[in-house]
Protein backbone atom coordinates (compact mmCIF):
# COMPACT_ATOMS: atom_id res chain seq x y z
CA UNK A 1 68.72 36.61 123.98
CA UNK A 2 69.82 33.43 122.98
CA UNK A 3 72.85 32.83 121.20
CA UNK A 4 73.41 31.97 117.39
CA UNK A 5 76.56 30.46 115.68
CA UNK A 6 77.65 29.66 112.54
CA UNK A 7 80.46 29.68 110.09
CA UNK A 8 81.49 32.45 107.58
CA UNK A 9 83.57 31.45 104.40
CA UNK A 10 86.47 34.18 104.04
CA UNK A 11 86.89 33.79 99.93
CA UNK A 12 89.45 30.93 99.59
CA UNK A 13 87.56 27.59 100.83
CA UNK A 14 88.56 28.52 104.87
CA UNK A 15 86.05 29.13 107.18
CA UNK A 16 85.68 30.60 110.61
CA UNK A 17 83.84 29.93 113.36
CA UNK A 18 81.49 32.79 115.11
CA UNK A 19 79.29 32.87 117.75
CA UNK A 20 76.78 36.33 117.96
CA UNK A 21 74.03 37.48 120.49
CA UNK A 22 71.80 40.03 119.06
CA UNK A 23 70.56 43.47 121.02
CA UNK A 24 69.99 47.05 121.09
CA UNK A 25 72.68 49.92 120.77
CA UNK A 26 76.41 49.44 120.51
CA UNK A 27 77.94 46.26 119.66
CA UNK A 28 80.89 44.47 121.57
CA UNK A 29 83.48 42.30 119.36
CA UNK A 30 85.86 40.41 121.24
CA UNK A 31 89.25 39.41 119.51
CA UNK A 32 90.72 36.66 121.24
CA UNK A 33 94.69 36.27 122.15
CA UNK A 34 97.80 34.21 119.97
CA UNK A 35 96.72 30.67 120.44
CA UNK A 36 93.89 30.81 122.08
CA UNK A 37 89.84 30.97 121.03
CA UNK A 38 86.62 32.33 121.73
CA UNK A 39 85.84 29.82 124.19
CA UNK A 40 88.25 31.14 127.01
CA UNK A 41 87.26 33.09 130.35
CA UNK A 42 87.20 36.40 129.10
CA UNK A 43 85.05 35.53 126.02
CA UNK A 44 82.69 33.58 128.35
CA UNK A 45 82.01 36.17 130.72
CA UNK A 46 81.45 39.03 128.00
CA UNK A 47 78.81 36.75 126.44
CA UNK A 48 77.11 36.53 129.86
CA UNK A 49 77.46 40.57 130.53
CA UNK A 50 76.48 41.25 127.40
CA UNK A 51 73.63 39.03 127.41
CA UNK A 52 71.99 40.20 130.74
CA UNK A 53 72.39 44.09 129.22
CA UNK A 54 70.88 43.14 125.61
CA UNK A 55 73.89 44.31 124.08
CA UNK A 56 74.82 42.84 120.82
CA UNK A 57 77.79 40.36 121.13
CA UNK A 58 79.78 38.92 118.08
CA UNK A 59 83.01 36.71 119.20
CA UNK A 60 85.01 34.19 116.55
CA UNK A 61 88.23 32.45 115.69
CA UNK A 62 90.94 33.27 113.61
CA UNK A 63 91.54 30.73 111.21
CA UNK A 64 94.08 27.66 112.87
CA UNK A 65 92.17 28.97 116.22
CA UNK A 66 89.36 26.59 117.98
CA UNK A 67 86.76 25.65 115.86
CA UNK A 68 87.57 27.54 112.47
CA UNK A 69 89.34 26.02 109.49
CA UNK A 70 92.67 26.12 108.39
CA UNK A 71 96.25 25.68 109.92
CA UNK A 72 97.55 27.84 113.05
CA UNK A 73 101.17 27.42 111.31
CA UNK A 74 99.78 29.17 108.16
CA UNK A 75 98.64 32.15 110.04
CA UNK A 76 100.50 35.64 110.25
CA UNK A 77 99.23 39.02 111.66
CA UNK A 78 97.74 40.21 108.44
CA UNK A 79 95.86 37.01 107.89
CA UNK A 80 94.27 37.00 110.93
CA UNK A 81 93.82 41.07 110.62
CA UNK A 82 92.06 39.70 107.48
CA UNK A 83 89.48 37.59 109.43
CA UNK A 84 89.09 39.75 111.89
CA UNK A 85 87.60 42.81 109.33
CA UNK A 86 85.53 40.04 107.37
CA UNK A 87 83.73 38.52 110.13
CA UNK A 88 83.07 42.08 111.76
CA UNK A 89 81.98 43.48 108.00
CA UNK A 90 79.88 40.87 107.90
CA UNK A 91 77.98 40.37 111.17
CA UNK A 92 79.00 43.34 113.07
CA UNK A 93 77.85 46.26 111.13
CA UNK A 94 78.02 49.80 112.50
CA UNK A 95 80.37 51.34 115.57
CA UNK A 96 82.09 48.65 117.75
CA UNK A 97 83.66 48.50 121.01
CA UNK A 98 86.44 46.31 120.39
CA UNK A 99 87.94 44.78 123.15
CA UNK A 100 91.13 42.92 122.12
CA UNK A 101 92.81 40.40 124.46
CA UNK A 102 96.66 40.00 123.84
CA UNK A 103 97.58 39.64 119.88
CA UNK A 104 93.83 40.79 119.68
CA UNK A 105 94.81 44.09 121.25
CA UNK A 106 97.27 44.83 117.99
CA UNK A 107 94.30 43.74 115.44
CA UNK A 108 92.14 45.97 117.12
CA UNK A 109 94.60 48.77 116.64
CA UNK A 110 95.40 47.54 113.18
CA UNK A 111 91.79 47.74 111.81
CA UNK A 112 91.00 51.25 113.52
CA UNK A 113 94.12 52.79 112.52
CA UNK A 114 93.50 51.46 109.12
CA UNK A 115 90.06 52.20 109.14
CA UNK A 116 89.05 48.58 108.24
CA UNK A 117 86.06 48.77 110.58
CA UNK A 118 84.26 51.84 112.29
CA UNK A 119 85.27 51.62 115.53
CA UNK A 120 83.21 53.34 118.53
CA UNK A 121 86.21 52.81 121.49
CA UNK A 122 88.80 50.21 122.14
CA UNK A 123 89.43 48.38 125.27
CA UNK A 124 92.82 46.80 124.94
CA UNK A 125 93.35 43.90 127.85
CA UNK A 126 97.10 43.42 128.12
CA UNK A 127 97.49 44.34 124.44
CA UNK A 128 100.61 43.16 122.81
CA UNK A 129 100.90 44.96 119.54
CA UNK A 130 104.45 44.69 117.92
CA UNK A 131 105.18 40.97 119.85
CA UNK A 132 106.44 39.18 117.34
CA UNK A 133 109.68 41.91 117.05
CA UNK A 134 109.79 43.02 120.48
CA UNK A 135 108.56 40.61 122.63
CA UNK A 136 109.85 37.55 120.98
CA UNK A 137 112.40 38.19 118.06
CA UNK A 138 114.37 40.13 120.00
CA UNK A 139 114.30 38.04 122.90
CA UNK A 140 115.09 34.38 121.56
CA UNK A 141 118.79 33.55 121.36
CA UNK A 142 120.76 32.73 118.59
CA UNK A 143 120.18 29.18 117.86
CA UNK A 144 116.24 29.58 117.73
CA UNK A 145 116.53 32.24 115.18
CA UNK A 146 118.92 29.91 113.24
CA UNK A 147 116.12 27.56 113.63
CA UNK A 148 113.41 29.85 112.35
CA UNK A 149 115.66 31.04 109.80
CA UNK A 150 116.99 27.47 108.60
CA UNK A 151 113.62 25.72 109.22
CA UNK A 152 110.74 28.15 108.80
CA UNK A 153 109.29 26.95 112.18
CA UNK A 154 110.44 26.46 115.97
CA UNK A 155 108.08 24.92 118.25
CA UNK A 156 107.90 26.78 121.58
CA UNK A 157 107.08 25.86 124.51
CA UNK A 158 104.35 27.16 126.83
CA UNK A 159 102.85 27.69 130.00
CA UNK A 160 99.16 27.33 129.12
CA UNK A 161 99.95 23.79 127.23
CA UNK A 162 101.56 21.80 124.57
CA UNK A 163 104.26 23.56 122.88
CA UNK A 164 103.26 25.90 119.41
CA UNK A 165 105.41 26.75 116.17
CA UNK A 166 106.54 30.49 115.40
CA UNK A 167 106.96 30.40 112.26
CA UNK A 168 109.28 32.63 109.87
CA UNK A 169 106.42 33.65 107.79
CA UNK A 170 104.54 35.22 111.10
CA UNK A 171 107.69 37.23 111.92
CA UNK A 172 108.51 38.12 108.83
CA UNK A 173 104.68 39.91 107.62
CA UNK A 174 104.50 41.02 110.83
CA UNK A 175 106.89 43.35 110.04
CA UNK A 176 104.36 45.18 107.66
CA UNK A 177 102.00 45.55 110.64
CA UNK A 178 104.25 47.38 113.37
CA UNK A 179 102.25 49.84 115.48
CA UNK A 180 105.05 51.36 117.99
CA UNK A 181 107.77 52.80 115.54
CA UNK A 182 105.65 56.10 115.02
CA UNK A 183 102.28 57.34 115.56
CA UNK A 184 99.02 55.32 115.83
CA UNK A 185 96.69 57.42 114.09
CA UNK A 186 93.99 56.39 116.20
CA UNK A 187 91.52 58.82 117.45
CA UNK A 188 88.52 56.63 119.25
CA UNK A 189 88.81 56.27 122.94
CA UNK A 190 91.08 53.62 123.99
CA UNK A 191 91.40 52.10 127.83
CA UNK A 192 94.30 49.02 128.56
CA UNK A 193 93.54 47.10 131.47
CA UNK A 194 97.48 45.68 132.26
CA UNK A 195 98.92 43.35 134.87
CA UNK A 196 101.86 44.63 136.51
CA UNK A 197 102.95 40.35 136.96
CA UNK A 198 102.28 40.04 133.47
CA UNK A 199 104.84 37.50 132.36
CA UNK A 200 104.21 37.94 129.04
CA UNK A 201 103.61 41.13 128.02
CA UNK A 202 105.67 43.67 130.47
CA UNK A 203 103.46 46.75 131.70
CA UNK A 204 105.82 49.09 130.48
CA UNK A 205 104.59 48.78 127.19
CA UNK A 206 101.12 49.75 127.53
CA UNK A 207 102.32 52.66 128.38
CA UNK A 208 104.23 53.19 124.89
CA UNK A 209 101.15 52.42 123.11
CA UNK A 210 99.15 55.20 125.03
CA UNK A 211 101.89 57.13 123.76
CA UNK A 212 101.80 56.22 120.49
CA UNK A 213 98.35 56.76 119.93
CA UNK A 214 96.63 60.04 118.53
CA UNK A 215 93.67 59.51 120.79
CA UNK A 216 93.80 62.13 123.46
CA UNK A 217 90.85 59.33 125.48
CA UNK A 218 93.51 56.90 126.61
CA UNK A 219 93.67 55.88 130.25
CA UNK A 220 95.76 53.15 131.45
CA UNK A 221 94.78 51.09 134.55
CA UNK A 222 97.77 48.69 136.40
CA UNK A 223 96.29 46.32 138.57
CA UNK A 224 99.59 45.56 140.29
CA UNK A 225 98.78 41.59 141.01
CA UNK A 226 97.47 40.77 137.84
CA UNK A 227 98.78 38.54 135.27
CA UNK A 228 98.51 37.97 131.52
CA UNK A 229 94.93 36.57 131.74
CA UNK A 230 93.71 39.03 134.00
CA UNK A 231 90.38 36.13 134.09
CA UNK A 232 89.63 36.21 137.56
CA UNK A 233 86.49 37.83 139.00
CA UNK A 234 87.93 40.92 140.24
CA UNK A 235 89.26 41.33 136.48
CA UNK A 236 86.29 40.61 134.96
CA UNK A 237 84.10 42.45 136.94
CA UNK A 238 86.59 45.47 135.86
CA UNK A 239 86.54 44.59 132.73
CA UNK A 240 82.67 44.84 132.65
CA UNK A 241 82.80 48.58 134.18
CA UNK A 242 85.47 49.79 131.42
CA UNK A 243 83.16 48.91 128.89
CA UNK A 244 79.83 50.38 130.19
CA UNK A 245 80.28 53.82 129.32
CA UNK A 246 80.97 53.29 125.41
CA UNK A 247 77.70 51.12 125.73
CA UNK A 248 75.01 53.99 126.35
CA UNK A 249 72.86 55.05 123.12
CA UNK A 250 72.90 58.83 123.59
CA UNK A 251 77.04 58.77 123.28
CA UNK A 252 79.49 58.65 125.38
């Protein structure tokens, strides 16, 4: 089925992008990674999987991410939580799978521990909830705090491209949002697909989030050579037989 796109206002004048193939049975949302959109590898090929099973599809960007309005340096974790439950609420009706890539691992945590959406089974691909504290507050030396602190910004610099600002209003409301301190009352399903050469997100702590969750459906699975993408074919075809059991009408 072909694909449809449009744009979906959130309430204040900014509005983000979506892209949604319709079908039969559970749905599939994909929520996209910190700085990155729903044009990447991983979006691409879940479109295509998707497609060729007539499952229904629904992928989109934050706002400040790829085609959406508004400004990346005004987003925080709750904002883009926000998004994420309004574009779902409005396109993606019913039980989801989500599958969360990254920062979209912790959203999809976020909204089905909060019950913002209904939520059929997550699939969490490197997930990085609590990043902001862990995996970057505590790790960046004194002078780049100062800088966040004194300037409300520090542009860092990356890997996959120009450098980005962290800003001290992302680290500061994500503080409101942390998942691994306690419990994650979660009780769908959940599978992590985690590179052991992640280095981004260390493999250790997909293991804390199993954990932490209530869900007594968590399985973890390490592919020892994998990195932070985990985008090439042997990933995606994995990726692709994680989700087809939470896709079959008559349950799971």
């Amino acid at each position: 089925m072909r694909e449809e796109s449009g744009e979906l206002d959130r309430g204040d004048g900014v509005v983000l992008a979506w892209r949604r193939i319709a079908g039969h049975g559970p749905g599939v949302v994909f929520l996209g990674g910190f700085n990155s959109d729903m044009t990447g590898s991983k979006a691409e090929f879940l479109a295509g999987w998707c497609e060729a099973r007539g499952t229904p599809f629904l992928r989109f960007d934050y706002s400040g991410h790829g085609a959406s309005g508004g400004r990346f340096e005004d987003g925080t974790i709750g904002r883009w939580s926000q998004d994420a439950a309004a574009v779902i609420a409005a396109l993606a009706p019913g039980p989801q799978v989500l599958v969360g890539s990254s920062m979209g691992g912790w959203i999809a945590l976020l909204l089905a521990a909060r019950r913002r959406v209904a939520v059929r089974a997550l699939v969490g691909i490197a997930p990085a909830p609590d990043f902001t504290e862990e995996l970057m507050w505590a790790e960046f030396p004194p002078d780049v705090r100062e800088t966040i602190l004194r300037d409300g910004v520090w542009m860092r610099p990356s890997d996959y491209g120009a450098p980005y600002p962290i800003t001290r209003a992302l680290i500061e409301d994500a503080r409101d949002h942390l998942l691994l301190r306690g419990p994650i009352a979660l009780d769908a399903p959940l599978r992590i697909l985690q590179g052991q050469a992640d280095p981004d997100v260390p493999w250790r702590h997909a293991l804390r989030i199993a954990e932490a969750v209530g869900s007594g459906d968590v399985r973890v699975t390490l592919i020892k050579d994998g990195d932070h993408r985990l985008s090439r074919p042997q990933d995606l075809a994995l990726l692709g037989e994680t989700l087809a059991p939470f896709l079959r009408e008559d349950g799971l």
